[in-house]
N, C-alpha and C. Protein backbone atom coordinates (compact mmCIF):
# COMPACT_ATOMS: atom_id res chain seq x y z
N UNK A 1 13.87 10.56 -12.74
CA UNK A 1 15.13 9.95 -12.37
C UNK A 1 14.86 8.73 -11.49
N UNK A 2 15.57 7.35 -11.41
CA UNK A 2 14.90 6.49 -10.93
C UNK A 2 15.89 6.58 -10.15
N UNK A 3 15.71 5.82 -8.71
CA UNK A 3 16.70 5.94 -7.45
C UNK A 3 17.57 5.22 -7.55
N UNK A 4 18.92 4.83 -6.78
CA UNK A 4 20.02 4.49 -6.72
C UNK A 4 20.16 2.80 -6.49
N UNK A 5 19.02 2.88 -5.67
CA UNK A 5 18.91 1.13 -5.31
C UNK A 5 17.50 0.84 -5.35
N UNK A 6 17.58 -0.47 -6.19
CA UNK A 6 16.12 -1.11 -6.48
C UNK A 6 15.69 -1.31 -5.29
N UNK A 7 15.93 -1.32 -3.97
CA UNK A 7 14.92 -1.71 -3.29
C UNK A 7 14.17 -0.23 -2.33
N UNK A 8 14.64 0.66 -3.27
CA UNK A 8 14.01 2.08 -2.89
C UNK A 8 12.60 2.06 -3.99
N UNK A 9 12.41 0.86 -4.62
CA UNK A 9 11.30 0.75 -5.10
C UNK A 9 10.52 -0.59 -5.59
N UNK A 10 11.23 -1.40 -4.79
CA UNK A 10 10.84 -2.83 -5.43
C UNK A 10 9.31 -3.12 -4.66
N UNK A 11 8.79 -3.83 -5.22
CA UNK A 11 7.32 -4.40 -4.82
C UNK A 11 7.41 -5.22 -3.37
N UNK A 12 6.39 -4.87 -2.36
CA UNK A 12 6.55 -5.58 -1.13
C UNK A 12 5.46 -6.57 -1.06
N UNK A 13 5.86 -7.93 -0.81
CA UNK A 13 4.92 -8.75 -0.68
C UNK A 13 4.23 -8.94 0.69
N UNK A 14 3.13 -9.05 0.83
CA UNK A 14 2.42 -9.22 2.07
C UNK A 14 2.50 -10.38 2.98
N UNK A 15 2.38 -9.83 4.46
CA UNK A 15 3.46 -10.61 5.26
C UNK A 15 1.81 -12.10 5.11
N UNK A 16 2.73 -12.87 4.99
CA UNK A 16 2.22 -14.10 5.38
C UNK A 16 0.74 -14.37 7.29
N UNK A 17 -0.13 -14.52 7.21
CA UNK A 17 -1.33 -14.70 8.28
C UNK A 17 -0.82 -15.81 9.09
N UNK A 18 -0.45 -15.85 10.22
CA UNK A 18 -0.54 -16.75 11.41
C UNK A 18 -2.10 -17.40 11.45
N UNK A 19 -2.38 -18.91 11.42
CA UNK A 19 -3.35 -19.32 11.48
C UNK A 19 -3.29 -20.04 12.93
N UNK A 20 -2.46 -21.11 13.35
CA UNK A 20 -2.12 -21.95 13.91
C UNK A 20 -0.58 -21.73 14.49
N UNK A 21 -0.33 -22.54 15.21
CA UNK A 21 0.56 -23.23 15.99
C UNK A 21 1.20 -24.75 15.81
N UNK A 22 1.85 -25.50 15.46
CA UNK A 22 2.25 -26.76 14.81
C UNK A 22 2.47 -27.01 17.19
N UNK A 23 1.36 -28.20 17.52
CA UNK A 23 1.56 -28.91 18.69
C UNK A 23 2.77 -29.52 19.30
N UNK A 24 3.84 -29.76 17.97
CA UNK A 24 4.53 -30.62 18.35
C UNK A 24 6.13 -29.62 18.27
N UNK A 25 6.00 -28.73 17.04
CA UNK A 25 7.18 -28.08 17.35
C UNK A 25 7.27 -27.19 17.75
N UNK A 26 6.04 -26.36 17.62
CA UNK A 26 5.77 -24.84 17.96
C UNK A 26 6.24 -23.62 16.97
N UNK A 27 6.77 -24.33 15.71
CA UNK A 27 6.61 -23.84 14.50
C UNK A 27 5.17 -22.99 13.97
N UNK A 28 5.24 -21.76 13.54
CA UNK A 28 3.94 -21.10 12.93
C UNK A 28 3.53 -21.71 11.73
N UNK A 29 2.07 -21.99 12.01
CA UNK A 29 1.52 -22.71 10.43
C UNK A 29 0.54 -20.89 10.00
N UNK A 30 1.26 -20.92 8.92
CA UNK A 30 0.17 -19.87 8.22
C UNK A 30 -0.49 -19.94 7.51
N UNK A 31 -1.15 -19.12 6.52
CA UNK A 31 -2.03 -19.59 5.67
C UNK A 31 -1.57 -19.91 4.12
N UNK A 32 -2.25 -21.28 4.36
CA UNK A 32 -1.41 -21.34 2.48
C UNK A 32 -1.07 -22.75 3.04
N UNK A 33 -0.20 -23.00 4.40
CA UNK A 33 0.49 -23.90 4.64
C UNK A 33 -0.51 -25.65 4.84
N UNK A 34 0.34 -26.62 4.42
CA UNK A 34 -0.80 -27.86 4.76
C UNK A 34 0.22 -27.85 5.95
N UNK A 35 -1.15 -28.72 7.22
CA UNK A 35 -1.22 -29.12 8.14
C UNK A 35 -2.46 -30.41 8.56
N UNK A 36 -1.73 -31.34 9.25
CA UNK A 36 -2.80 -31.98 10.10
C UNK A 36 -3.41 -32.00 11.24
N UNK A 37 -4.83 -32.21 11.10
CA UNK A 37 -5.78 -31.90 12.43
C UNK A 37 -6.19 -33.40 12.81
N UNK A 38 -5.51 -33.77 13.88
CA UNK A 38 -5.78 -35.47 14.48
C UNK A 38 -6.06 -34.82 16.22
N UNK A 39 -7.67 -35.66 15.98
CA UNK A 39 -8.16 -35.29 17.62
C UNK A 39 -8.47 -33.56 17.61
N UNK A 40 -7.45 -33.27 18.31
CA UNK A 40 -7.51 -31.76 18.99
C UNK A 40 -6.05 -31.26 18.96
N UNK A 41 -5.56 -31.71 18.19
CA UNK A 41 -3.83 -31.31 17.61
C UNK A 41 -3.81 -31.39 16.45
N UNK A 42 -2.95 -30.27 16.14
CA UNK A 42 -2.98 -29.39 15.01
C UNK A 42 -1.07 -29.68 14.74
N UNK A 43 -0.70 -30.22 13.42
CA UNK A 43 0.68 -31.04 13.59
C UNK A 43 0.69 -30.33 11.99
N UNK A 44 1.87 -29.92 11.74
CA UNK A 44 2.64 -29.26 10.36
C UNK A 44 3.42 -30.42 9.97
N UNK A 45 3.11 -30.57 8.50
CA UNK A 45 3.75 -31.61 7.48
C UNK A 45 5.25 -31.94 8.10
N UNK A 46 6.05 -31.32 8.29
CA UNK A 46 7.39 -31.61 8.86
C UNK A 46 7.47 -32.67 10.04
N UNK A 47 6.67 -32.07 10.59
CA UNK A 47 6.47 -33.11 11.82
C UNK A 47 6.33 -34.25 11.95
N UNK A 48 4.70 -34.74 10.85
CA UNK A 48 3.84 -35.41 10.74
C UNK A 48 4.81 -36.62 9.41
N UNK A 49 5.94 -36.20 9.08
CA UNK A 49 6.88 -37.07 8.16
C UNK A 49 7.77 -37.62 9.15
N UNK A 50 8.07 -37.56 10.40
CA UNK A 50 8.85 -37.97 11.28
C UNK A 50 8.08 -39.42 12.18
N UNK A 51 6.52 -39.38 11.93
CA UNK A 51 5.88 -40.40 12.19
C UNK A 51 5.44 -41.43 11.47
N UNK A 52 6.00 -41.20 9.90
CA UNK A 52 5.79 -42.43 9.09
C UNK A 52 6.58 -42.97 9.23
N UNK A 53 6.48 -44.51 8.80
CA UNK A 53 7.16 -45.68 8.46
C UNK A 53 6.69 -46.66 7.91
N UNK A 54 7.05 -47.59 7.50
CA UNK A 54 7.16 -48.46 5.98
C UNK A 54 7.39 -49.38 6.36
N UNK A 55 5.88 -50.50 6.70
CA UNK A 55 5.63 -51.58 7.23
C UNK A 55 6.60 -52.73 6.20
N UNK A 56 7.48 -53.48 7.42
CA UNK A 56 8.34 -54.11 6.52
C UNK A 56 8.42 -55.67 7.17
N UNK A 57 8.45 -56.50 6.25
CA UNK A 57 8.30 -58.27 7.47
C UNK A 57 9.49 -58.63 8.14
N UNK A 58 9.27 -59.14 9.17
CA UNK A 58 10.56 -59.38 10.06
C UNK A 58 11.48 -60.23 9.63
């Protein structure tokens, strides 16, 4: 007899590994995740898109 609600048997995925710390937001970088390492700071893609810009002539 199968149970009443699928999640009395659904597949559990494994929790995601804390690797890091993102310097700037304090967001968890885990594993899997891209991140940049500049110097001795460790900065998550989100972040590190808030510092580009698009050299333009005056």
């Amino acid at each position: 007899m199968l149970p009443d609600c699928c999640y009395d048997y659904r597949y559990e995925a494994p929790q995601a590994q804390i690797i890091t710390v993102c310097d700037i937001c304090g967001e968890d970088i885990c594993s899997g995740d891209s991140y940049y390492r500049i110097g001795n700071r460790e900065i998550c893609s989100d972040c590190i898109d808030e510092f580009k810009e698009i050299a333009e002539e005056e």
